[in-house]
N, C-alpha and C. Protein backbone atom coordinates (compact mmCIF):
# COMPACT_ATOMS: atom_id res chain seq x y z
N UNK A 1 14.42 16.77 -50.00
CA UNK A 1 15.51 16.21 -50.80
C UNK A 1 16.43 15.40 -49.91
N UNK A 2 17.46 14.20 -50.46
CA UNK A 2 18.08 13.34 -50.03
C UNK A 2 19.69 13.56 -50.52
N UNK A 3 20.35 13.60 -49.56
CA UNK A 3 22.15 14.02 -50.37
C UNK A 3 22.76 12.18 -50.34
N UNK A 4 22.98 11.68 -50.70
CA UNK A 4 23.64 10.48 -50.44
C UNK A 4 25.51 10.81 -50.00
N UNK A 5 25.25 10.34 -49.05
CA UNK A 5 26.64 11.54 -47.97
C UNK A 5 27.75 10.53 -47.49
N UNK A 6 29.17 11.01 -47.73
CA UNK A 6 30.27 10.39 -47.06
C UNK A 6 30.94 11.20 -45.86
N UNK A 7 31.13 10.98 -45.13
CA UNK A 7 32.06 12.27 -44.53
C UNK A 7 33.50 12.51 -44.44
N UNK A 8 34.13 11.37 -45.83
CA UNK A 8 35.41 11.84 -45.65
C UNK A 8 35.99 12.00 -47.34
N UNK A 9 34.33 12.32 -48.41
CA UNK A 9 34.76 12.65 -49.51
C UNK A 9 34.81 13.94 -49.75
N UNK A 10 35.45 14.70 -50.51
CA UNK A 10 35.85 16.00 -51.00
C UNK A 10 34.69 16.18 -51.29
N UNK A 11 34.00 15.77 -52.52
CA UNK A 11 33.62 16.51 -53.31
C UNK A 11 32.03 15.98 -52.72
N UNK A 12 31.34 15.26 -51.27
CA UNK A 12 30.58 15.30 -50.99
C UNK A 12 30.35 16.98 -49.61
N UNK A 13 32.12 17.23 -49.52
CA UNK A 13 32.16 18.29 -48.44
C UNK A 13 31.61 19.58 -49.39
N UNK A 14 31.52 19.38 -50.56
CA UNK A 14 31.54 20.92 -51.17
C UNK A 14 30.31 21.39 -50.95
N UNK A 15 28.99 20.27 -51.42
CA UNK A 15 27.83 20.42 -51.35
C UNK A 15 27.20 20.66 -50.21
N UNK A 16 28.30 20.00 -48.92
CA UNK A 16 27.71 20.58 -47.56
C UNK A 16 27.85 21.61 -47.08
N UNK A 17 29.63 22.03 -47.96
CA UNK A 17 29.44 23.47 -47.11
C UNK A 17 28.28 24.34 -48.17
N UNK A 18 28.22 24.23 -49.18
CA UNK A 18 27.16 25.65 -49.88
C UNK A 18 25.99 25.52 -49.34
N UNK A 19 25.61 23.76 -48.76
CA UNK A 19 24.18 24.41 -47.92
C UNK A 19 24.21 25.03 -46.79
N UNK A 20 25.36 24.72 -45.89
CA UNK A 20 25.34 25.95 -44.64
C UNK A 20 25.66 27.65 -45.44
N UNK A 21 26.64 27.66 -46.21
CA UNK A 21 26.49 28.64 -46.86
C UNK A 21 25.74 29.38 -47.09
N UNK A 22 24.62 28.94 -48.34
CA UNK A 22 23.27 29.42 -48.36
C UNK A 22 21.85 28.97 -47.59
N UNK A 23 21.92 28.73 -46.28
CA UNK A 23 21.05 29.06 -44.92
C UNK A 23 20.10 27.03 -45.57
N UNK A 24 20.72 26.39 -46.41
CA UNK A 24 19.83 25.48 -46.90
C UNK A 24 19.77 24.06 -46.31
N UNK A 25 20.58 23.97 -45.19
CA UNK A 25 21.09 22.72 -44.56
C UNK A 25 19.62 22.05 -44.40
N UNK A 26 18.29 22.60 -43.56
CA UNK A 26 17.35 22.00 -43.33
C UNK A 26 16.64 21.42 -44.58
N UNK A 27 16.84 21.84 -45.94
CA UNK A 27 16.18 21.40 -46.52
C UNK A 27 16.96 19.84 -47.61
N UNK A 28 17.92 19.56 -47.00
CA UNK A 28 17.83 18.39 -47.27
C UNK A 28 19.06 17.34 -46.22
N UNK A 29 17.82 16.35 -46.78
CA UNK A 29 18.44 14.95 -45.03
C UNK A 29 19.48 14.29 -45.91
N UNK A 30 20.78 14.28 -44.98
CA UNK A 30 22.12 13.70 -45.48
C UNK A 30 22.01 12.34 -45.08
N UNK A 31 22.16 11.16 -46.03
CA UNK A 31 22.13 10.03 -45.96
C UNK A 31 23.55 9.38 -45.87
N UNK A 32 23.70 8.52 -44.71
CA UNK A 32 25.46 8.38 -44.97
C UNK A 32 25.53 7.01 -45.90
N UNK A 33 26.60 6.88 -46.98
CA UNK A 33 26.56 5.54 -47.13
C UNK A 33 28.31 5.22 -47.37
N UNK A 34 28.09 3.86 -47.18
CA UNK A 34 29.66 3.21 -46.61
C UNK A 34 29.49 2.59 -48.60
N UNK A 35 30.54 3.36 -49.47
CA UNK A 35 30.70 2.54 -50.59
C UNK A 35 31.91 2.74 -50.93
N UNK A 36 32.90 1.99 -51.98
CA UNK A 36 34.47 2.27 -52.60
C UNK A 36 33.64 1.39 -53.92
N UNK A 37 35.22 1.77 -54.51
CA UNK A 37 35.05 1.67 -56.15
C UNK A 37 34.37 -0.29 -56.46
N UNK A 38 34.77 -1.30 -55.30
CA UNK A 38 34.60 -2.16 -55.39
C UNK A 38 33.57 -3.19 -55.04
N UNK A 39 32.72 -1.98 -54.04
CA UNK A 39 31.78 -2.52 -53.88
C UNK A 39 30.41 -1.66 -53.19
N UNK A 40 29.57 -1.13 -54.50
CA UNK A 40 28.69 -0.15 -54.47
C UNK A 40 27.60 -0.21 -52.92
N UNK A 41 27.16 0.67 -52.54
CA UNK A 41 26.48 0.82 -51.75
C UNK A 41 24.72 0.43 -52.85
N UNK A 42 23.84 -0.44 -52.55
CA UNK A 42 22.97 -0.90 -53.40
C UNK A 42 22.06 0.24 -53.74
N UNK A 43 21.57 1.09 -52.55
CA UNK A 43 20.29 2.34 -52.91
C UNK A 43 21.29 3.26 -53.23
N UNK A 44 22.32 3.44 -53.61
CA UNK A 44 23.23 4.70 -54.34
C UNK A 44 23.35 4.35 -55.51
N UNK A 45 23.57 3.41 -55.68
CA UNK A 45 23.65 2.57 -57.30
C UNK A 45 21.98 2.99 -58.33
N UNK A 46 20.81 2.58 -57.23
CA UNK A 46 19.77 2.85 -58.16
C UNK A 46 19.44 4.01 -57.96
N UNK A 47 20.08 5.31 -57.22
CA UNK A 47 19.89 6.60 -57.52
C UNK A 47 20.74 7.12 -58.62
N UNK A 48 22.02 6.65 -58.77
CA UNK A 48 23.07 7.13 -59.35
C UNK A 48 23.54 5.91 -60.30
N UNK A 49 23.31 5.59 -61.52
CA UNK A 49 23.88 4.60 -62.17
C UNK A 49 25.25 4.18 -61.86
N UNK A 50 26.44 5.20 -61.89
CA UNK A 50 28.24 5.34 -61.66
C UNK A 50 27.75 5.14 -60.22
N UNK A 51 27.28 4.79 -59.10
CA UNK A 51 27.66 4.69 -58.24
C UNK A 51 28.88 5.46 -57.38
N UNK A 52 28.70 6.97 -57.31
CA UNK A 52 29.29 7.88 -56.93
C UNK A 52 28.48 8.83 -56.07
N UNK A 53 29.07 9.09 -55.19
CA UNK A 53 28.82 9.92 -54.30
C UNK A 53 29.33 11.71 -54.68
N UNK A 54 28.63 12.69 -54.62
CA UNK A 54 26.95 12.74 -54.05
C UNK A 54 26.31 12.60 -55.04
N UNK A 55 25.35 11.70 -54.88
CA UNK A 55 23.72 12.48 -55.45
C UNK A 55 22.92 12.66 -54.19
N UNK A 56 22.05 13.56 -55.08
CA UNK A 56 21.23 14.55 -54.73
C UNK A 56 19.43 14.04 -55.36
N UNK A 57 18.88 13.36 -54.15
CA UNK A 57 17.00 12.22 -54.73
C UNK A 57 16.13 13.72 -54.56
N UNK A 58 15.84 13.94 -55.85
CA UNK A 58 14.69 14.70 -55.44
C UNK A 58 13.59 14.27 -55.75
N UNK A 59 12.33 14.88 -54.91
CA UNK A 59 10.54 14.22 -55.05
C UNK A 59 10.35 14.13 -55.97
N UNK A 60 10.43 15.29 -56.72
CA UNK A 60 9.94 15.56 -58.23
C UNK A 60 10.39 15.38 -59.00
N UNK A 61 11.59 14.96 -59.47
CA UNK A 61 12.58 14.78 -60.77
C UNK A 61 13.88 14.10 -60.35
N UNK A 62 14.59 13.92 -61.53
CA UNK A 62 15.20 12.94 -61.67
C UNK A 62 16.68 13.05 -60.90
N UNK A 63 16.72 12.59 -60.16
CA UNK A 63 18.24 12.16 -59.24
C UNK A 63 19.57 13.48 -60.01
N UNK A 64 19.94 14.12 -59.12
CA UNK A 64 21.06 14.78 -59.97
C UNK A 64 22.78 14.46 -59.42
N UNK A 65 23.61 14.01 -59.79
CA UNK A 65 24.59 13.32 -59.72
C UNK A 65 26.00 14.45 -60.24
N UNK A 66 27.09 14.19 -59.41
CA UNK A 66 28.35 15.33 -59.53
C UNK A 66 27.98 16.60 -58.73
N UNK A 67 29.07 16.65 -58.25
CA UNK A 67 29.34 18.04 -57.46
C UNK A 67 29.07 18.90 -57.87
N UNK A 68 29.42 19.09 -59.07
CA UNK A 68 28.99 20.51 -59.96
C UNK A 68 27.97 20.83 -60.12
N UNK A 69 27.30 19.95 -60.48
CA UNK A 69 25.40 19.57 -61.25
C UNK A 69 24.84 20.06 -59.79
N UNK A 70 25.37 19.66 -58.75
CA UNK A 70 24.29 19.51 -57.40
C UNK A 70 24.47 20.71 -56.94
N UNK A 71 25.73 20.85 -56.98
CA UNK A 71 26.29 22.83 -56.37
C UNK A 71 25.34 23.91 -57.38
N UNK A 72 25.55 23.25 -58.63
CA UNK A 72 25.05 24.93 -59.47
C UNK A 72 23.36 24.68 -59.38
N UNK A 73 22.72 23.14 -58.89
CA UNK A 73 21.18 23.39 -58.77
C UNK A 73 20.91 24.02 -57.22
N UNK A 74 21.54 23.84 -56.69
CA UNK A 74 21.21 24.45 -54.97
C UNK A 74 21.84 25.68 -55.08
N UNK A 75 22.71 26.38 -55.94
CA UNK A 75 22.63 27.87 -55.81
C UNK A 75 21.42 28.49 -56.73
N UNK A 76 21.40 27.71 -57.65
CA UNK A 76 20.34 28.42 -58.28
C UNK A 76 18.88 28.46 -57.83
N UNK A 77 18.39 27.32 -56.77
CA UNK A 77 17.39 27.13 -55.96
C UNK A 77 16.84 28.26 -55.24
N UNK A 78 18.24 29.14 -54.75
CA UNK A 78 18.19 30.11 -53.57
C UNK A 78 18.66 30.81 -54.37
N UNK A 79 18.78 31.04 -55.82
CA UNK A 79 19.81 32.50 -56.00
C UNK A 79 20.52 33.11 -54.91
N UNK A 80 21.52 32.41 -54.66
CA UNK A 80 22.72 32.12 -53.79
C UNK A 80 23.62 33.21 -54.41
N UNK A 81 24.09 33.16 -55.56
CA UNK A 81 25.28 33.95 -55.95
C UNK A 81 26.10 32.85 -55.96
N UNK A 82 26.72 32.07 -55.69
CA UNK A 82 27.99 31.17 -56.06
C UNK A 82 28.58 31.11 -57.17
N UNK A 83 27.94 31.69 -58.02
CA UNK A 83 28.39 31.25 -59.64
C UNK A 83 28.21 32.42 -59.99
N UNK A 84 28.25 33.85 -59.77
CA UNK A 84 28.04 34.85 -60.48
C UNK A 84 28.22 35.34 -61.84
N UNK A 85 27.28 35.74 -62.21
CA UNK A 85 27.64 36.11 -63.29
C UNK A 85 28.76 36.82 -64.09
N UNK A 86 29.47 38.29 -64.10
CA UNK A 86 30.41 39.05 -63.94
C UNK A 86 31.81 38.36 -64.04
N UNK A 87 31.99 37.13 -62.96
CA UNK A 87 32.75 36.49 -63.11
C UNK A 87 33.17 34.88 -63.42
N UNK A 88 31.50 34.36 -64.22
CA UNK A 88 31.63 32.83 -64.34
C UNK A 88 32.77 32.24 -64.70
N UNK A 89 33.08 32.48 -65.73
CA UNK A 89 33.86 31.59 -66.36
C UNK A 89 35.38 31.49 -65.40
N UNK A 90 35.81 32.32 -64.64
CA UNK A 90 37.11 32.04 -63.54
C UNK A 90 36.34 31.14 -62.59
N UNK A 91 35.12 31.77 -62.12
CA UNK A 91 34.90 31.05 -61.06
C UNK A 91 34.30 29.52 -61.50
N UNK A 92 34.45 28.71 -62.96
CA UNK A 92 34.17 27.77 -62.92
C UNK A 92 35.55 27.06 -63.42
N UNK A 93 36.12 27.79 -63.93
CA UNK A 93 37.88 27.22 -63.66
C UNK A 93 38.82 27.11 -62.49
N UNK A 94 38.36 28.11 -61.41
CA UNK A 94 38.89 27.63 -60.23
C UNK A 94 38.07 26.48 -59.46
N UNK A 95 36.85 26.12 -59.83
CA UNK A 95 36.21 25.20 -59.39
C UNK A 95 36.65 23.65 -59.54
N UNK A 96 36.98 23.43 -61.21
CA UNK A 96 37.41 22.92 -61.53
C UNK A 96 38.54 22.60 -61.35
N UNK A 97 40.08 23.69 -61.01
CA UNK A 97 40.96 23.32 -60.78
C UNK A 97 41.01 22.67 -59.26
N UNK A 98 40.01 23.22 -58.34
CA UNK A 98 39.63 22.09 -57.09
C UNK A 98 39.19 20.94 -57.34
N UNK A 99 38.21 20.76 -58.62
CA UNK A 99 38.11 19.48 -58.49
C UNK A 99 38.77 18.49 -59.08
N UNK A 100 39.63 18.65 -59.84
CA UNK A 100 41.10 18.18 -60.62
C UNK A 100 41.74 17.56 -59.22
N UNK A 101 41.84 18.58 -58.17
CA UNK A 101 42.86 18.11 -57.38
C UNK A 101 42.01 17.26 -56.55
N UNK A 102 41.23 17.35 -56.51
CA UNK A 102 40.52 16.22 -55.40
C UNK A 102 40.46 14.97 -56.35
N UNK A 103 40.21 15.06 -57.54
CA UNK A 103 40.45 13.84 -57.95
C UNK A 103 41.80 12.86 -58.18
N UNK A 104 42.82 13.75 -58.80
CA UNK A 104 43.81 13.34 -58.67
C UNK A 104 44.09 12.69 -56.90
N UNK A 105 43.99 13.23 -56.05
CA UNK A 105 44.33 12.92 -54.54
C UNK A 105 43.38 11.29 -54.45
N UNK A 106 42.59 11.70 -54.97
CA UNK A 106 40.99 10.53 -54.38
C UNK A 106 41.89 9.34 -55.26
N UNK A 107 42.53 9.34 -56.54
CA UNK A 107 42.75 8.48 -57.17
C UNK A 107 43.99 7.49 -57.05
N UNK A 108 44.82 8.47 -56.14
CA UNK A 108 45.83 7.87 -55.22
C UNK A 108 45.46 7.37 -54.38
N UNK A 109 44.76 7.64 -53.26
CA UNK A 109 44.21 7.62 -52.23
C UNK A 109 43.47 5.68 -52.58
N UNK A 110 42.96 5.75 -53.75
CA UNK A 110 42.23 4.82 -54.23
C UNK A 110 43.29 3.35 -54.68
N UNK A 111 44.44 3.61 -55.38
CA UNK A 111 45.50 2.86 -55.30
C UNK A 111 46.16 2.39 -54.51
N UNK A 112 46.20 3.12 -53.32
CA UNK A 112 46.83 2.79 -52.57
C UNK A 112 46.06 2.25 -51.34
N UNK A 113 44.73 1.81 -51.40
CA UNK A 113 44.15 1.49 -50.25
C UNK A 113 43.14 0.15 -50.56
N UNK A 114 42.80 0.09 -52.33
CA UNK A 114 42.71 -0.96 -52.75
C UNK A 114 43.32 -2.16 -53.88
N UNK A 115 44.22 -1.93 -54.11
CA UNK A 115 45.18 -2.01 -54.78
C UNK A 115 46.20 -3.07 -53.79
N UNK A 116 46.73 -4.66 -54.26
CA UNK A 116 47.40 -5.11 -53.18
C UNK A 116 48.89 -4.59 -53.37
N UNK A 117 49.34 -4.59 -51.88
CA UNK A 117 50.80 -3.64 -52.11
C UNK A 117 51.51 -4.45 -52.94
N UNK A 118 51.91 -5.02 -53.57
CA UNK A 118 52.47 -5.91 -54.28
C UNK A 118 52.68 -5.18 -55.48
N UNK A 119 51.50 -4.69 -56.02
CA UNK A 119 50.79 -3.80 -57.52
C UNK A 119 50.49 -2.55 -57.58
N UNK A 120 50.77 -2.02 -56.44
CA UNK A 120 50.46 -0.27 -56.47
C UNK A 120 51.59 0.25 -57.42
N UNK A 121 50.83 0.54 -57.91
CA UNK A 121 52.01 1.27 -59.02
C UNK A 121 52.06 2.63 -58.69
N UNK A 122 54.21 2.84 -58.55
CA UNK A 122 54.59 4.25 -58.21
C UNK A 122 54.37 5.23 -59.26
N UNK A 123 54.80 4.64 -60.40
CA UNK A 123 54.39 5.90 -61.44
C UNK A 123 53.29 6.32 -61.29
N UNK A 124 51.92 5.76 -61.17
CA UNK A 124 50.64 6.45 -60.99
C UNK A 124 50.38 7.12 -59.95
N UNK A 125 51.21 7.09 -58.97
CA UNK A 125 51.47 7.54 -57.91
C UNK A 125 51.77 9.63 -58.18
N UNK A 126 52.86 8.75 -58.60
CA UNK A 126 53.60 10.23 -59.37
C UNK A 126 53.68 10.93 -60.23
N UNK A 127 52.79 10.14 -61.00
CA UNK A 127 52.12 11.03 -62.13
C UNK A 127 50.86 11.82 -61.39
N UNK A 128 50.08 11.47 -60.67
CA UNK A 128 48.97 12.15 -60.21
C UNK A 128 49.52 13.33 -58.87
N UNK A 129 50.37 12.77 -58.68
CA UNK A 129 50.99 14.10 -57.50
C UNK A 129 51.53 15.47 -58.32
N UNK A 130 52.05 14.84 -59.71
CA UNK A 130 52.53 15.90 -60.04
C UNK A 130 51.28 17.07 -60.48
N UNK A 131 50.53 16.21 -61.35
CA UNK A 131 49.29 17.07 -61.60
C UNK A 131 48.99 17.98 -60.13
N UNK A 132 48.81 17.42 -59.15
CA UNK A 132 48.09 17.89 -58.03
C UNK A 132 49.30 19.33 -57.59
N UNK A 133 50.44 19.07 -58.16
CA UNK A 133 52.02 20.27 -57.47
C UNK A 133 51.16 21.19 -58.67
N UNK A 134 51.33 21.19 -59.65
CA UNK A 134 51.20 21.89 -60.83
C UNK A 134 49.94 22.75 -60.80
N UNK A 135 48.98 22.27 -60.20
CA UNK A 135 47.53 23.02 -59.72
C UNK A 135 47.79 23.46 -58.75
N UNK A 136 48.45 23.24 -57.75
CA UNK A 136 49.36 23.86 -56.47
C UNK A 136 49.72 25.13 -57.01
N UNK A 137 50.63 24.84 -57.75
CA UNK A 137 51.84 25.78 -58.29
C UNK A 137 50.30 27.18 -58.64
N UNK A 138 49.86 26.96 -59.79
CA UNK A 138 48.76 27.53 -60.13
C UNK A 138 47.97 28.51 -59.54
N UNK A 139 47.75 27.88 -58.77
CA UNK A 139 46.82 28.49 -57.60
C UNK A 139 47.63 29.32 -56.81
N UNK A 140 48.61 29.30 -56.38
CA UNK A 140 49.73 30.02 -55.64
C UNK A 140 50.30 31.11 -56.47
N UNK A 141 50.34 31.61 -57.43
CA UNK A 141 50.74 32.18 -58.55
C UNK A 141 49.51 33.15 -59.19
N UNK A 142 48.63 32.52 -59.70
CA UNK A 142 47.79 33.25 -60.20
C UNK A 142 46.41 33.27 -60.10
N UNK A 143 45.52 32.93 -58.65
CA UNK A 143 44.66 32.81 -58.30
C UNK A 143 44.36 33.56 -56.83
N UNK A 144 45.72 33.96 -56.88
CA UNK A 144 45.32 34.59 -55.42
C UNK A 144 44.29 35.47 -55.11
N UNK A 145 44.17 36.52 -56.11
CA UNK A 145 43.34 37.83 -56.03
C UNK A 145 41.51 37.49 -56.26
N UNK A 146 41.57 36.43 -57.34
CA UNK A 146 39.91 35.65 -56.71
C UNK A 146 39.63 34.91 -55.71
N UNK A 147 40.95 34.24 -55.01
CA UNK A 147 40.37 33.24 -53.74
C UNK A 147 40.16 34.73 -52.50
N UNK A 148 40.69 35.57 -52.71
CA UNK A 148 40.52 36.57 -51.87
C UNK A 148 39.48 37.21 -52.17
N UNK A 149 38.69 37.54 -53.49
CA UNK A 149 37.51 38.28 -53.38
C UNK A 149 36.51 37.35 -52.60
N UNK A 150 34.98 38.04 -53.28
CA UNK A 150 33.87 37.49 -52.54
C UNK A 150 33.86 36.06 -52.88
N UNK A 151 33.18 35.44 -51.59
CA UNK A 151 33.01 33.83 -52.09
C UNK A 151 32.11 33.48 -53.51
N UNK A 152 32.78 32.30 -53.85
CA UNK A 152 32.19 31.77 -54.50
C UNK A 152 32.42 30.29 -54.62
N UNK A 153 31.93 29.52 -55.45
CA UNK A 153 31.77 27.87 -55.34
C UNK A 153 33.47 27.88 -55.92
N UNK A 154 34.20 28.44 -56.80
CA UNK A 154 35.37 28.39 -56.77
C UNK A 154 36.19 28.12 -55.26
N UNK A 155 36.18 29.26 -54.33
CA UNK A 155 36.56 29.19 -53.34
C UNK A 155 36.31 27.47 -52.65
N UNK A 156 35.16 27.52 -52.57
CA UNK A 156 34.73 25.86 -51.92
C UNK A 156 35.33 25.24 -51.87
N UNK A 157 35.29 24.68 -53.68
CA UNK A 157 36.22 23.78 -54.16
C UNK A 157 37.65 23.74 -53.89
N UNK A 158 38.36 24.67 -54.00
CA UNK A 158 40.00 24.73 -53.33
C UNK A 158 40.25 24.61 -51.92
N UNK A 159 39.20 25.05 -51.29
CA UNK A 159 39.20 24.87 -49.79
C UNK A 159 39.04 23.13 -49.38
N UNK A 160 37.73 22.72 -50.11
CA UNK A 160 38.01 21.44 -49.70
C UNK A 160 39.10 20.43 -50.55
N UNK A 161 39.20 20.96 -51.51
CA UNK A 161 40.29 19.71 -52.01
C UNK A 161 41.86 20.05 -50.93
N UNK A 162 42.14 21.27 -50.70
CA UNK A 162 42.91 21.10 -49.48
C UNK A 162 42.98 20.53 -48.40
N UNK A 163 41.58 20.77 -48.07
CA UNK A 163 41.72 20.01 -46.83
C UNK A 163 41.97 18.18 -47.10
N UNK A 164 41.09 18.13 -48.24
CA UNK A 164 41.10 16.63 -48.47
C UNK A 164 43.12 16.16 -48.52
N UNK A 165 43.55 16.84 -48.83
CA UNK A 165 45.17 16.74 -49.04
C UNK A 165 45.38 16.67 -47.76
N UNK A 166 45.24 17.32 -46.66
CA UNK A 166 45.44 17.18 -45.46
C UNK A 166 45.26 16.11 -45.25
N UNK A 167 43.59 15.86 -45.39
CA UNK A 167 43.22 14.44 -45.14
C UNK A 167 43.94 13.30 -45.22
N UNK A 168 44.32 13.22 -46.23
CA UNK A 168 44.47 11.81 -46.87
C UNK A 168 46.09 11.76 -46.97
N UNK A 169 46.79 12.86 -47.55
CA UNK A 169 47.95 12.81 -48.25
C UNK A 169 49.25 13.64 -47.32
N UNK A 170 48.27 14.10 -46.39
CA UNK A 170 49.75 15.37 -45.29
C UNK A 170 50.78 14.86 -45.30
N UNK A 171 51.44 13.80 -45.03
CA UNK A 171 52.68 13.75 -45.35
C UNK A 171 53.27 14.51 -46.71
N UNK A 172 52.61 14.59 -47.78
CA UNK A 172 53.38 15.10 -49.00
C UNK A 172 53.79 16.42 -48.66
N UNK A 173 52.91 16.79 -47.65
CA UNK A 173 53.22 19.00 -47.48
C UNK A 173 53.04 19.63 -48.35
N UNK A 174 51.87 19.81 -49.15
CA UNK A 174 51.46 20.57 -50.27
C UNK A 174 51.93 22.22 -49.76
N UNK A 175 51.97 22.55 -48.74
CA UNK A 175 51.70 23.81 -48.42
C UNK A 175 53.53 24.66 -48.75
N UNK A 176 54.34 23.46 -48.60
CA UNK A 176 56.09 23.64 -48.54
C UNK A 176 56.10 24.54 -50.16
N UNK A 177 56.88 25.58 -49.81
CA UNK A 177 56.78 26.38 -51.01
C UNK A 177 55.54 27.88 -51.69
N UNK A 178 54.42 26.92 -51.05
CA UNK A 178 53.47 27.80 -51.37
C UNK A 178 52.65 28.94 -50.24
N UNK A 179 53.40 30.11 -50.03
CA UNK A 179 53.03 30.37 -48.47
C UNK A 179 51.77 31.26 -48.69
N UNK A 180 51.52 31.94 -50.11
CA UNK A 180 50.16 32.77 -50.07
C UNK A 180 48.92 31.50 -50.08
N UNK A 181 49.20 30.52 -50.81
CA UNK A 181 48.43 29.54 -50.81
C UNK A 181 48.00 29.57 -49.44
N UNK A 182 49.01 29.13 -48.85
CA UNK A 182 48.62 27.87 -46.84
C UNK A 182 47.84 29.04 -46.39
N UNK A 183 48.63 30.40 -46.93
CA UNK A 183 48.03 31.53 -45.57
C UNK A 183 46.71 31.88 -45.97
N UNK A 184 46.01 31.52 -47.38
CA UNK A 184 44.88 31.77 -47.68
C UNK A 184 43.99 30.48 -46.96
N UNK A 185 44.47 29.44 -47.23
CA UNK A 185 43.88 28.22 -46.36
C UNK A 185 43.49 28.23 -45.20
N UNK A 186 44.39 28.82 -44.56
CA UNK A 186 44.84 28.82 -42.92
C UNK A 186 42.99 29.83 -42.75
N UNK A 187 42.81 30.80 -43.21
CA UNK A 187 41.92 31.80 -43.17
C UNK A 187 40.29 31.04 -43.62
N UNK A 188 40.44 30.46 -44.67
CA UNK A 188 39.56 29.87 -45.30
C UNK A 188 38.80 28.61 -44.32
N UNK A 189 39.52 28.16 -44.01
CA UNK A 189 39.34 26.77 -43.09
C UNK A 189 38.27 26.96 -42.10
N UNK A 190 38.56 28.68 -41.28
CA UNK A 190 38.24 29.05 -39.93
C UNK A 190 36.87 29.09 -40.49
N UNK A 191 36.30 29.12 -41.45
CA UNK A 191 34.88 29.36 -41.67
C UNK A 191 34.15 28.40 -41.42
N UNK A 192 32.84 28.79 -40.22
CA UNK A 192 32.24 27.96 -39.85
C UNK A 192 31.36 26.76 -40.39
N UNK A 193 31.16 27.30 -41.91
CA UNK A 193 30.89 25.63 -42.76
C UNK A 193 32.04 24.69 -42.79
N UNK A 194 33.66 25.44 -43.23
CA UNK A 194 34.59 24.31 -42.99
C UNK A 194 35.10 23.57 -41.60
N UNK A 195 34.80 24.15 -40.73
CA UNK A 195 35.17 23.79 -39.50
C UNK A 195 33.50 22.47 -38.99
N UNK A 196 32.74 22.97 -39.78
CA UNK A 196 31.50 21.76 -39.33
C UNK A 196 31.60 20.29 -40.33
N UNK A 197 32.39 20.70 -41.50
CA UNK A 197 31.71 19.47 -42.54
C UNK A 197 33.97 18.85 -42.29
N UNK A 198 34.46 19.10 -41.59
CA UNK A 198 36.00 18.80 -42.01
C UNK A 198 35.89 17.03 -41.82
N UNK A 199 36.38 16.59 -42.71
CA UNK A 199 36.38 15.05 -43.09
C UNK A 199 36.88 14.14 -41.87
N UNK A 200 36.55 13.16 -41.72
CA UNK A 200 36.58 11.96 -40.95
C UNK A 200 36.24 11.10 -41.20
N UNK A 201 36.47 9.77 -40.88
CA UNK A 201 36.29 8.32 -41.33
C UNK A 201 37.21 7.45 -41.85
């Protein structure tokens, strides 16, 4: 199998850490490709119609596209556990609330880097930060006691859309206010899939 790979997107870090996660790194070759909203990378385009990063080329069947789609086929590959049963439905709302925030971040991130300064618009600015405080808030409040149980693709997801905040956005200080949050981060980070896939570029 083929990952079509960035190394400084969120939601291409998730899929890398669950393959060190579940022992699966060798079985598929990370392809890097250089694309933004404006101008597609050409062999990602005819794997992936949206031209989004990751997909996931497999031999046998048909290209699978989104973080989610690619995470829940590579746990289920290995019956991994990531998605357990007992507790799906949290652990696909905290997944989600990671990937909310990586998008919101990616979509700033996206305004403000192609967008001429002239036209960046602040409200969109600040409308998407707030979403991103409010899932903050969230997570700091009433998620603590699952980011602390056993892993799961929930966990992932909050781990890397944090870091991606680091990434991209540290000046804002997501962490100001939220100290069970950072101190769960701070812990989360040290894990040797996040410390191998942490964003650059």
């Amino acid at each position: 199998m083929k990952l079509f790979h960035s190394p400084a997107s969120p939601f291409v870090r998730k899929v890398s850490v669950l393959l060190r996660e579940t022992d699966q790194l060798d079985a598929v070759e990370q392809i890097n490709v250089h694309t933004t909203p404006m101008a597609t990378d050409g062999e990602l385009k005819t794997a992936n119609p949206l031209g989004k990063i990751p997909a996931l080329l497999r031999p046998d069947a048909p290209t699978l596209y989104d973080s989610r789609v690619i995470c829940r086929f590579l746990d289920a590959r290995v019956d991994a556990g990531l998605y357990p049963q007992e507790r799906l439905w949290d652990t696909l709302t905290l997944e989600a609330t990671g990937d909310g925030i990586m998008e919101c971040a990616v979509s700033m991130v996206y305004e403000m880097r192609f967008r001429d300064e002239a036209i960046v618009s602040q409200e969109w600015l600040a409308s998407q930060w707030d979403k991103i405080e409010r899932a903050l808030d969230a997570l700091n409040t009433r998620w603590m006691s699952h980011l602390y149980g056993p892993l799961d693709m929930g966990h992932v997801s909050v781990g890397c859309a944090l870091g991606y905040l680091d990434f991209r956005l540290g000046d804002r200080d997501w962490r100001k206010g939220r100290d069970a949050l950072a101190a769960w981060e701070k812990g989360f980070s040290e894990r040797p899939a996040m410390q191998e896939t942490a964003p650059h570029g």
